[in-house]
Protein backbone atom coordinates (compact mmCIF):
# COMPACT_ATOMS: atom_id res chain seq x y z
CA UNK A 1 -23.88 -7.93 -7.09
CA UNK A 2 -23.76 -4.51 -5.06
CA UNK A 3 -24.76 -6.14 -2.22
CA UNK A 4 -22.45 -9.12 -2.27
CA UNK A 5 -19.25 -7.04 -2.72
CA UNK A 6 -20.19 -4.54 0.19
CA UNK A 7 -20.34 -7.79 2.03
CA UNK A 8 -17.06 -9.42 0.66
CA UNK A 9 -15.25 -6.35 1.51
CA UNK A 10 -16.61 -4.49 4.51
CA UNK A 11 -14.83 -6.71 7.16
CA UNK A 12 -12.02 -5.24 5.08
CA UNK A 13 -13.20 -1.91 5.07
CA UNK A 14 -13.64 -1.67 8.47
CA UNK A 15 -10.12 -2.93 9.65
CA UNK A 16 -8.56 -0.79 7.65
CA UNK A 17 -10.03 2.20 8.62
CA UNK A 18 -9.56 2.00 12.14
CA UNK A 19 -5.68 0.40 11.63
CA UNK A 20 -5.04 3.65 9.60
CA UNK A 21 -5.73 5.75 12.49
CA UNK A 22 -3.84 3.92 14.97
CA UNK A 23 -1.28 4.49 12.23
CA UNK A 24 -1.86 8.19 12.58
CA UNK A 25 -0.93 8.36 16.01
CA UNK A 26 1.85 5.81 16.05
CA UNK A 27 3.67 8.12 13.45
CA UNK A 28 2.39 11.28 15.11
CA UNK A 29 4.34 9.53 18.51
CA UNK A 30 7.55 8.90 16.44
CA UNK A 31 8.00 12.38 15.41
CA UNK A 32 7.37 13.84 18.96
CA UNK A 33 9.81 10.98 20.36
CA UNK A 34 12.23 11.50 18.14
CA UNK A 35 12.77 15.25 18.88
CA UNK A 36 12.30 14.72 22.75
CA UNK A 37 14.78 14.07 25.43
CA UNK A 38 14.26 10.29 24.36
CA UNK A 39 15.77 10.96 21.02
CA UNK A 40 18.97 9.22 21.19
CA UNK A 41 17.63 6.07 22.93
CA UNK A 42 15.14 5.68 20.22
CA UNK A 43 17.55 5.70 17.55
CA UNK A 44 19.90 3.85 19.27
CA UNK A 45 17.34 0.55 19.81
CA UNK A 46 16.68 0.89 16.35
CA UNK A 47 20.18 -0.18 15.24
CA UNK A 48 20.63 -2.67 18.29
CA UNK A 49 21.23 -6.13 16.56
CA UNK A 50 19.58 -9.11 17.48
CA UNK A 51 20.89 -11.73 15.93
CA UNK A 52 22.10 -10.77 12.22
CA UNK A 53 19.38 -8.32 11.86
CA UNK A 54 19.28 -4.73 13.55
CA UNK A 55 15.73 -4.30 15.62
CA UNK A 56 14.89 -1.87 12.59
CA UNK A 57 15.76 -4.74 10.01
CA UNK A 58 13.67 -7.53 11.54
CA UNK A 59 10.68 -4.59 11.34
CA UNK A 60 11.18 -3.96 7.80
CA UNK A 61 12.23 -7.53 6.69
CA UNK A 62 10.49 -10.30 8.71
CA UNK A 63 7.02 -8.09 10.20
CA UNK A 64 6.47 -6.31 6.82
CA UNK A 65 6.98 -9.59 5.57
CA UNK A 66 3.50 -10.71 6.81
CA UNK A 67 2.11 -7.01 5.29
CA UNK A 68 3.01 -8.28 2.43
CA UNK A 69 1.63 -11.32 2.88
CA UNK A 70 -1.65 -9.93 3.60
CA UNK A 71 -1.37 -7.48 0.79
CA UNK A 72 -0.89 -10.92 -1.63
CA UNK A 73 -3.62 -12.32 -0.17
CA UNK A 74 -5.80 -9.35 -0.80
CA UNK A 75 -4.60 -8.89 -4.36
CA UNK A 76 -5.66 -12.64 -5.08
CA UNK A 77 -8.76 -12.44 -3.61
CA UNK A 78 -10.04 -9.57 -5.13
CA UNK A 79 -8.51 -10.83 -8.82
CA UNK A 80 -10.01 -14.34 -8.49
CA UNK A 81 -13.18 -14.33 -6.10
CA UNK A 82 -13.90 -9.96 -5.37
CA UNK A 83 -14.25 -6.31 -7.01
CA UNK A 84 -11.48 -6.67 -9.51
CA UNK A 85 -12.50 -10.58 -10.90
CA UNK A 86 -13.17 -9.67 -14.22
CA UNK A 87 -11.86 -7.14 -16.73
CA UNK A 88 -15.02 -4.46 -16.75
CA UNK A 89 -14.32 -4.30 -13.12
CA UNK A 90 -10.38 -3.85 -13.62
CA UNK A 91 -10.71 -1.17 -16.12
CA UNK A 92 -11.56 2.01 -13.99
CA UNK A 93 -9.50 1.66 -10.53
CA UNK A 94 -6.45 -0.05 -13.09
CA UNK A 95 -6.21 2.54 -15.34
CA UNK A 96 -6.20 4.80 -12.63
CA UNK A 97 -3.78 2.95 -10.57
CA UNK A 98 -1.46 2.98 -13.38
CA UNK A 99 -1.50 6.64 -14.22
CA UNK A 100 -1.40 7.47 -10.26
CA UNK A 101 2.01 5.91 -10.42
CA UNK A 102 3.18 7.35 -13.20
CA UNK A 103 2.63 10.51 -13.13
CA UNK A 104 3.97 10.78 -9.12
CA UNK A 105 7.04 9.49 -10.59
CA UNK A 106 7.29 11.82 -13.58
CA UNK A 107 6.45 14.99 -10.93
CA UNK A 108 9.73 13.53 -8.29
CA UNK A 109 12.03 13.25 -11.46
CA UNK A 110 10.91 16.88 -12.51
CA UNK A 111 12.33 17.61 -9.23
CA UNK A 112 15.31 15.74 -8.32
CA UNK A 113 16.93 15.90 -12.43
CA UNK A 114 20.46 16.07 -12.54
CA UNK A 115 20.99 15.48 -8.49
CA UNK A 116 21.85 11.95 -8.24
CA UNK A 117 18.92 11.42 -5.87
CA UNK A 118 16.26 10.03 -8.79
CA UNK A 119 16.61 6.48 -7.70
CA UNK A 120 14.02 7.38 -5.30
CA UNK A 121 11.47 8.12 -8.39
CA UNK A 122 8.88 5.21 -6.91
CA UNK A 123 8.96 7.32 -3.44
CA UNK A 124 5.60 8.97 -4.40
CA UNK A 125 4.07 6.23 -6.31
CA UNK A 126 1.89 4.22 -3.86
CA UNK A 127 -1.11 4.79 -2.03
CA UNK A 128 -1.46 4.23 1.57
CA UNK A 129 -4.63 2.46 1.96
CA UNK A 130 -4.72 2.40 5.81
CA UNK A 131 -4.49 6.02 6.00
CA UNK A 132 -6.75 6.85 2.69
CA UNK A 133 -9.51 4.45 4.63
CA UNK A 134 -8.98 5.67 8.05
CA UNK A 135 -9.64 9.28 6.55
CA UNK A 136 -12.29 8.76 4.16
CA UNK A 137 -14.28 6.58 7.35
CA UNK A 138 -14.38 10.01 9.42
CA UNK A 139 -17.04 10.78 6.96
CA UNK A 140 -19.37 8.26 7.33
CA UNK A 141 -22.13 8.42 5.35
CA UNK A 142 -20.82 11.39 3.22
CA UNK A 143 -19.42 9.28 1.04
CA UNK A 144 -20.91 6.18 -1.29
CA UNK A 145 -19.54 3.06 -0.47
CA UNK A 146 -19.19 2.65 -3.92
CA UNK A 147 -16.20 5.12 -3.86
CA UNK A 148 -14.80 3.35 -0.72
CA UNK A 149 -14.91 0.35 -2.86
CA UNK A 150 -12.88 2.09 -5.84
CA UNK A 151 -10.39 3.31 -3.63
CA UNK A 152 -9.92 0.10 -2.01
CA UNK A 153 -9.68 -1.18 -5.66
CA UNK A 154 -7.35 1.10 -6.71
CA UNK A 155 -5.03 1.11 -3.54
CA UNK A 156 -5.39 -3.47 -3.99
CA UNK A 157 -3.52 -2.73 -7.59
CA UNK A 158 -1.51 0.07 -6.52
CA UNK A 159 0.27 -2.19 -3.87
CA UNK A 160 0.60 -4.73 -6.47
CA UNK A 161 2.54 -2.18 -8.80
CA UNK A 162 4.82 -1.16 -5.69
CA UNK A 163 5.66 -4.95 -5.04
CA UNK A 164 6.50 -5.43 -9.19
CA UNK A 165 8.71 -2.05 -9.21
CA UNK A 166 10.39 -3.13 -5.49
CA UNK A 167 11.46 -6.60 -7.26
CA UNK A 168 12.81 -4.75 -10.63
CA UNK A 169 13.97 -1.72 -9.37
CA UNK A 170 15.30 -2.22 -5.83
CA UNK A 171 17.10 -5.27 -6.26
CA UNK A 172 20.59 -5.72 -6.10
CA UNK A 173 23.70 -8.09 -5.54
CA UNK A 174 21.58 -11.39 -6.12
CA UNK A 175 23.07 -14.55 -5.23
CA UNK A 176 22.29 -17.38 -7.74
CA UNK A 177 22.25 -20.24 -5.53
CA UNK A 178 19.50 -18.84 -3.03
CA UNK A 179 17.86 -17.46 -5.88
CA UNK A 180 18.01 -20.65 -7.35
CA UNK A 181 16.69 -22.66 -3.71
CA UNK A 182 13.86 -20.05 -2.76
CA UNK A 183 12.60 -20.75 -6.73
CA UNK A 184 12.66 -24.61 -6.30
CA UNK A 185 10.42 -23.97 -2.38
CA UNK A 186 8.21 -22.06 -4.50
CA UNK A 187 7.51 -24.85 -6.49
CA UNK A 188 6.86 -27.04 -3.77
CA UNK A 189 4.03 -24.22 -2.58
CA UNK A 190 2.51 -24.55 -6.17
CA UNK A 191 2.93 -28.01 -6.26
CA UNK A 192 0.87 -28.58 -2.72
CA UNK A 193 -2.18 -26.33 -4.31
CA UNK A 194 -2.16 -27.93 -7.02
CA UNK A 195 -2.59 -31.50 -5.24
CA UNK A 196 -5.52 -29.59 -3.58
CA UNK A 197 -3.48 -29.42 -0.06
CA UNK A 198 -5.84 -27.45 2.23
CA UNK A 199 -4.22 -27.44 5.53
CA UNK A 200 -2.04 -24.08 5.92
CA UNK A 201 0.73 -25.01 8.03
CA UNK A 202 2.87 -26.86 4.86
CA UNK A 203 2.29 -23.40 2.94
CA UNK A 204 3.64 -21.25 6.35
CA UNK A 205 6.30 -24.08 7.22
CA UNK A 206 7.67 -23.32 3.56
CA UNK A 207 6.91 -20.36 3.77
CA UNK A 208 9.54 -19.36 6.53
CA UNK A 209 11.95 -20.97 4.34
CA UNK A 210 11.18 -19.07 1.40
CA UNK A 211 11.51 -15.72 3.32
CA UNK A 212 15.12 -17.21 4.34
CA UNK A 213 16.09 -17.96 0.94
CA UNK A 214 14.78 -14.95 -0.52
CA UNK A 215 16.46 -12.35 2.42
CA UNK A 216 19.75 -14.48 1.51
CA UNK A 217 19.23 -14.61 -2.37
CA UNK A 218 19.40 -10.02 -2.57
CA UNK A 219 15.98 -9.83 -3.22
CA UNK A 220 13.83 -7.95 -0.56
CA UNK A 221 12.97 -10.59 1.89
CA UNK A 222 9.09 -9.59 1.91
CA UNK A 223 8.64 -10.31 -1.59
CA UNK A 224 8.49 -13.71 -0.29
CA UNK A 225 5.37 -12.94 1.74
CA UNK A 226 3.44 -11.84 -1.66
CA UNK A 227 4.89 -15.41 -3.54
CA UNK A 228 3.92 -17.49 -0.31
CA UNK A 229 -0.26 -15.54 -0.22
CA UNK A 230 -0.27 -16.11 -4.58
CA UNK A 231 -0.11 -20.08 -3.85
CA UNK A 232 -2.84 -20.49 -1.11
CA UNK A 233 -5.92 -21.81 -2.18
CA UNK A 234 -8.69 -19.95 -2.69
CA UNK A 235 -12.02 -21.65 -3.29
CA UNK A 236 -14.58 -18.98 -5.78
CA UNK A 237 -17.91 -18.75 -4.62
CA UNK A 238 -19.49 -17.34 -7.35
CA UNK A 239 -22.86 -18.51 -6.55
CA UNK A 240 -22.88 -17.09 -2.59
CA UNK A 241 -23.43 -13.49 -1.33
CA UNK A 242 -19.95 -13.64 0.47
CA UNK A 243 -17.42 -15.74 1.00
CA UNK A 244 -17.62 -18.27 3.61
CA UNK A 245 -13.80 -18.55 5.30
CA UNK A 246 -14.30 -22.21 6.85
CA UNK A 247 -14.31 -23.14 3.37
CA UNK A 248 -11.26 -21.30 1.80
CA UNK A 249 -7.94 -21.27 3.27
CA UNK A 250 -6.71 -17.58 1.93
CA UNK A 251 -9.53 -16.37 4.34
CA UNK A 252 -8.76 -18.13 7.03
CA UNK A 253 -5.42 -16.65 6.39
CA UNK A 254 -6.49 -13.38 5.85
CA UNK A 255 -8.74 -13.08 8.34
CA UNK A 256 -6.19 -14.34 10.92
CA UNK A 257 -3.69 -11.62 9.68
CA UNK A 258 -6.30 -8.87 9.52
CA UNK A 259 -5.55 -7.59 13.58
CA UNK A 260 -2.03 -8.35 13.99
CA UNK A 261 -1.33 -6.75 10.54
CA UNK A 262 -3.50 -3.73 11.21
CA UNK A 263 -3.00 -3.11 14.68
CA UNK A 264 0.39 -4.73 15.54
CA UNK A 265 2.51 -4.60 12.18
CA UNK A 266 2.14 -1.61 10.65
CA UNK A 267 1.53 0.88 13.91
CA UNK A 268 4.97 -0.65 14.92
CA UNK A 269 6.57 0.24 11.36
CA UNK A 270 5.37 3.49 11.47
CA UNK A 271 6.45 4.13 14.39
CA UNK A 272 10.04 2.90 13.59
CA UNK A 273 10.29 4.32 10.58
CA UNK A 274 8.20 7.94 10.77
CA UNK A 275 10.92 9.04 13.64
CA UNK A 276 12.70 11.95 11.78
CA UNK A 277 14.86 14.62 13.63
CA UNK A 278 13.99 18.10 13.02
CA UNK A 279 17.08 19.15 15.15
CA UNK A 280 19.04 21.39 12.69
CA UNK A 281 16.99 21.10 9.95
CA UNK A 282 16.75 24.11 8.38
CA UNK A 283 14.40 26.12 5.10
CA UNK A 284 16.85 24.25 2.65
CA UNK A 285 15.62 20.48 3.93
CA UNK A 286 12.09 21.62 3.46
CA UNK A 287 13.33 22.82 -0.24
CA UNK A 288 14.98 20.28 -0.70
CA UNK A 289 14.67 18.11 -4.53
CA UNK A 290 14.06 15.07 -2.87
CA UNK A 291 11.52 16.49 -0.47
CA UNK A 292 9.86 18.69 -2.75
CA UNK A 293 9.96 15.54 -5.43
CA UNK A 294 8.18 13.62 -2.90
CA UNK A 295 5.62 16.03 -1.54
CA UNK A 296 4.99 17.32 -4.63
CA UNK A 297 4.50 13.74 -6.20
CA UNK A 298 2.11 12.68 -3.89
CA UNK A 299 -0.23 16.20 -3.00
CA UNK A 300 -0.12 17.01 -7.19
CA UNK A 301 0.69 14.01 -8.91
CA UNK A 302 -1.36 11.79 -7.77
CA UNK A 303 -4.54 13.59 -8.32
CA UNK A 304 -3.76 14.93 -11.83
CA UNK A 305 -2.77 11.16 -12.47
CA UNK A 306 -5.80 9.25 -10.73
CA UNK A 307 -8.33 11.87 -11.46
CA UNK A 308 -7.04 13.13 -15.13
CA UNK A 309 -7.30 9.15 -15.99
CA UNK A 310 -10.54 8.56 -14.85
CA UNK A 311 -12.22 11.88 -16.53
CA UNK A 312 -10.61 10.21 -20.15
CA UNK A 313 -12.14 7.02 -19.14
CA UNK A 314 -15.50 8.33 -18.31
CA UNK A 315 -15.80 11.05 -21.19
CA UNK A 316 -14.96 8.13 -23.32
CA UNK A 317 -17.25 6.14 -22.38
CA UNK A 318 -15.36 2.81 -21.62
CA UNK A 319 -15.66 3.32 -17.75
CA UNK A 320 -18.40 4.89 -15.29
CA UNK A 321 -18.07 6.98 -12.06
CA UNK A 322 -19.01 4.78 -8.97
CA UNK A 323 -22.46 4.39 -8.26
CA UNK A 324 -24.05 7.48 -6.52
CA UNK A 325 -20.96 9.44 -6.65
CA UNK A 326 -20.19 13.19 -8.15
CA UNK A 327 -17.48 14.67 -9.82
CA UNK A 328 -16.11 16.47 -6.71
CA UNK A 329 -16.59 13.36 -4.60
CA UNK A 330 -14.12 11.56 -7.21
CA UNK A 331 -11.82 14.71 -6.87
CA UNK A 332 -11.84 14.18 -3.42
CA UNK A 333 -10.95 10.95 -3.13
CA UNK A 334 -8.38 11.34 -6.20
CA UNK A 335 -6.73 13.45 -3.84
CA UNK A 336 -6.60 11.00 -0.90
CA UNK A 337 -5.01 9.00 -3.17
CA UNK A 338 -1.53 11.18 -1.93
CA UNK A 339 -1.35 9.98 1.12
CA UNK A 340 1.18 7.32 1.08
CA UNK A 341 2.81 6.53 4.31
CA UNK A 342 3.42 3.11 4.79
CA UNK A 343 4.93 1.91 1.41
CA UNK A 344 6.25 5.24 0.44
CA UNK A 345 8.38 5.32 3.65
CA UNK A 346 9.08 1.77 2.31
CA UNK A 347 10.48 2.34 -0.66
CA UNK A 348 12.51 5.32 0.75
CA UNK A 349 14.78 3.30 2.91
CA UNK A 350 15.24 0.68 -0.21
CA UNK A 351 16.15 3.40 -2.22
CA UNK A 352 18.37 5.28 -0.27
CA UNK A 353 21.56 4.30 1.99
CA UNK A 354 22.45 8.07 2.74
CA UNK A 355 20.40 9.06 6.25
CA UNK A 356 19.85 12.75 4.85
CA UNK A 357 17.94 11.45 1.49
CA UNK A 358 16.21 9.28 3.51
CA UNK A 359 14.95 12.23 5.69
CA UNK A 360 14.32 14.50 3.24
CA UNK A 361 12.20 11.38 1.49
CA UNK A 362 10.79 10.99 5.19
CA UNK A 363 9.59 15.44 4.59
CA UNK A 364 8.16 14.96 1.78
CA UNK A 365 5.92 11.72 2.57
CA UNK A 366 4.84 13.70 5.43
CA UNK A 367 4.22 17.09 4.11
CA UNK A 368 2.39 15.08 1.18
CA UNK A 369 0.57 12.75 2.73
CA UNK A 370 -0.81 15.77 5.31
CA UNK A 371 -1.88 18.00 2.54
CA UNK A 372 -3.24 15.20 0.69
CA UNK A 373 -5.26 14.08 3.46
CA UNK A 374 -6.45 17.59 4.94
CA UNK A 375 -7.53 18.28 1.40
CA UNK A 376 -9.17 15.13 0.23
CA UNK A 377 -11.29 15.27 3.83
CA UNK A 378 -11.91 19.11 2.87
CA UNK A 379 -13.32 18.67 -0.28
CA UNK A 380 -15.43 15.26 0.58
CA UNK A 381 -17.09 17.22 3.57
CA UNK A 382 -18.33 19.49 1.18
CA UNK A 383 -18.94 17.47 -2.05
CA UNK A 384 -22.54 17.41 -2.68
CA UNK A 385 -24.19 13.51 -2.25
CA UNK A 386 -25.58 13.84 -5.21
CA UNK A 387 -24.98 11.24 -8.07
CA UNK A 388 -24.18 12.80 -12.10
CA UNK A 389 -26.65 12.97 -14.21
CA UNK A 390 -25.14 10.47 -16.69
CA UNK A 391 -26.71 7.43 -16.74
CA UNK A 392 -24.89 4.67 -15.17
CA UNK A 393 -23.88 1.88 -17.57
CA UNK A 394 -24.52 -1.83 -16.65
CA UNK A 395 -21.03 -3.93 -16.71
């Protein structure tokens, strides 16, 4: 079983790490562009409208629409046919999914109380798995795949909590009638896999209509990637070591998506979106509530969340560590956990309309995700391989 989810997931693995440090350096080349010289043009191309979106809006909407397409397509996979396909699995990287968004949120409202800026409470809440992977893949054999696999886990249901709390939370102005067309297209997807329709280009031909309706109906337009990835069929293959993509049409899918989103999509949102001005900005935007909300969220709540969660599971005894991993190995990557660039910076602009909030947000995912990610590598480097002595449970 070992064996066959290594294989199911390394492709993934992989990918991931090497898109999150392309991701890296597109946001490291945003910041330095953004207080260069080239400053102004940057902004400026970022509000030039093409059509009736702004450059920056068809980034955000219609590219991160295919993120989140991806990210559905992940979440399925790994619920039906991967890691997370039955409960025993689900308990561990869940539970600690759930508490690494709560508490993150909790920490950011601690902060920002009585300043009109907590609609940005979800800010610190999600888990950057490009970045986590791209770190934690510097250290090769340091660390057991089996924690690779927990944080992939984790970061799978993580993304799936951002998308539910985007659709409640960051909603507004909905317009019945688009609502009401974009529900009746998908219908039509779940009505084409459920006449066993394998061919993908009726799911993407609808699927550009549903991310029309949806954009029109007030609901964020890449919601409609996640709705479009749930209704692709997915053929289990219980009885195989991996999955075989010819077969399945999510991995065909998925694996199509895998460059473009890792190497295209999200270096390009980074860059649009990590660009923050540091002309001016003085000791009080660094002290900021929002930006010590956020940094504080991710570098300390995260961690006490993920890693105080899975030390109640464990001494409890309805959940083990990872295979072959320690104590300060799980600290370490509980602590990785806090970076959370790419749907952080996400939810930032969703949550704010003010340019300053945003910024400060923009601090704080920075200064967060940095210390999050120099520690977590710290601490991993120089975590003992050594597996605990308790004895590993069979689930």
């Amino acid at each position: 079983m070992a064996g066959r989810i290594q294989n199911t997931i390394r492709r993934f693995l992989d990918s991931e790490s090497s898109g999150g440090i392309l991701l890296m350096g597109s946001a490291v080349l945003a910041l330095i562009v953004a207080n260069s010289p080239w400053s102004e043009a940057y902004f400026h191309a970022l509000h030039v409208y093409l059509g009736p979106l702004s450059l920056q809006h068809w980034i955000n909407d219609a590219l991160m629409a295919l993120f989140f397409l991806m990210v559905g397509l992940e979440i399925k996979r790994e619920m039906v046919d991967g890691h997370l396909s039955s409960w025993p699995r689900r308990i561990l990287p869940g539970v600690a999914a759930a508490a690494g968004m709560a508490v993150p949120a909790l920490v950011y409202l601690f902060f920002t109380a009585g300043t009109g800026a907590t609609h940005g409470w979800a800010i610190p809440s999600a888990t950057d798995i490009a970045f986590a992977l791209g770190v934690i893949s510097l250290l090769g054999s340091r660390v057991p795949t089996s924690l690779k696999v927990f944080l992939a886990a984790l970061a799978i249901i993580d993304d799936l909590g951002a998308v539910v709390v985007i659709g409640l939370f960051y909603t507004s102005g909905l317009s019945p009638a688009d609502l009401a067309i974009a529900a009746l297209i998908l219908m039509a997807l779940v009505g084409l896999n459920q006449s066993g329709v394998m061919r993908l280009w009726p799911y993407l031909l609808l699927g550009a209509v549903l991310w029309f309706f949806v954009w029109r109906s007030g609901i964020h337009a890449t919601i409609a990637g996640v709705l479009l990835a749930l209704t692709i069929p997915l053929k289990r293959t219980p009885a195989t070591p991996e999955a075989r993509p010819a077969e399945s049409p999510l991995h065909r899918l998925e694996h199509a998506l895998i460059a473009p989103v890792a190497y295209l999509i999200i270096p390009v949102f980074g860059f649009a979106n990590a660009g923050v001005s540091f002309a001016g900005v003085g000791a009080e935007a660094l002290l900021a509530p929002v930006t010590l909300g956020v940094a504080m969220g991710l570098a300390l709540g995260k961690v006490v969340g993920i890693f105080g969660a899975v030390g109640v599971l464990v001494r409890l005894d309805w959940a083990d560590l990872p295979a072959g991993a320690s104590w300060m190995q799980m600290f370490g990557t509980a602590l990785l956990c806090g970076i959370g660039f790419t749907m952080s910076l996400f939810i930032s602009i969703l949550a704010f309309d003010q340019v300053l909030l945003q910024d400060e947000a923009k601090i704080g995912i920075l200064l967060g995700s940095l210390v999050s990610g120099i520690a977590g590598y710290t601490v991993l480097r120089i975590a003992k391989r050594e597996a605990p002595r308790r004895t590993q449970h069979a689930r």
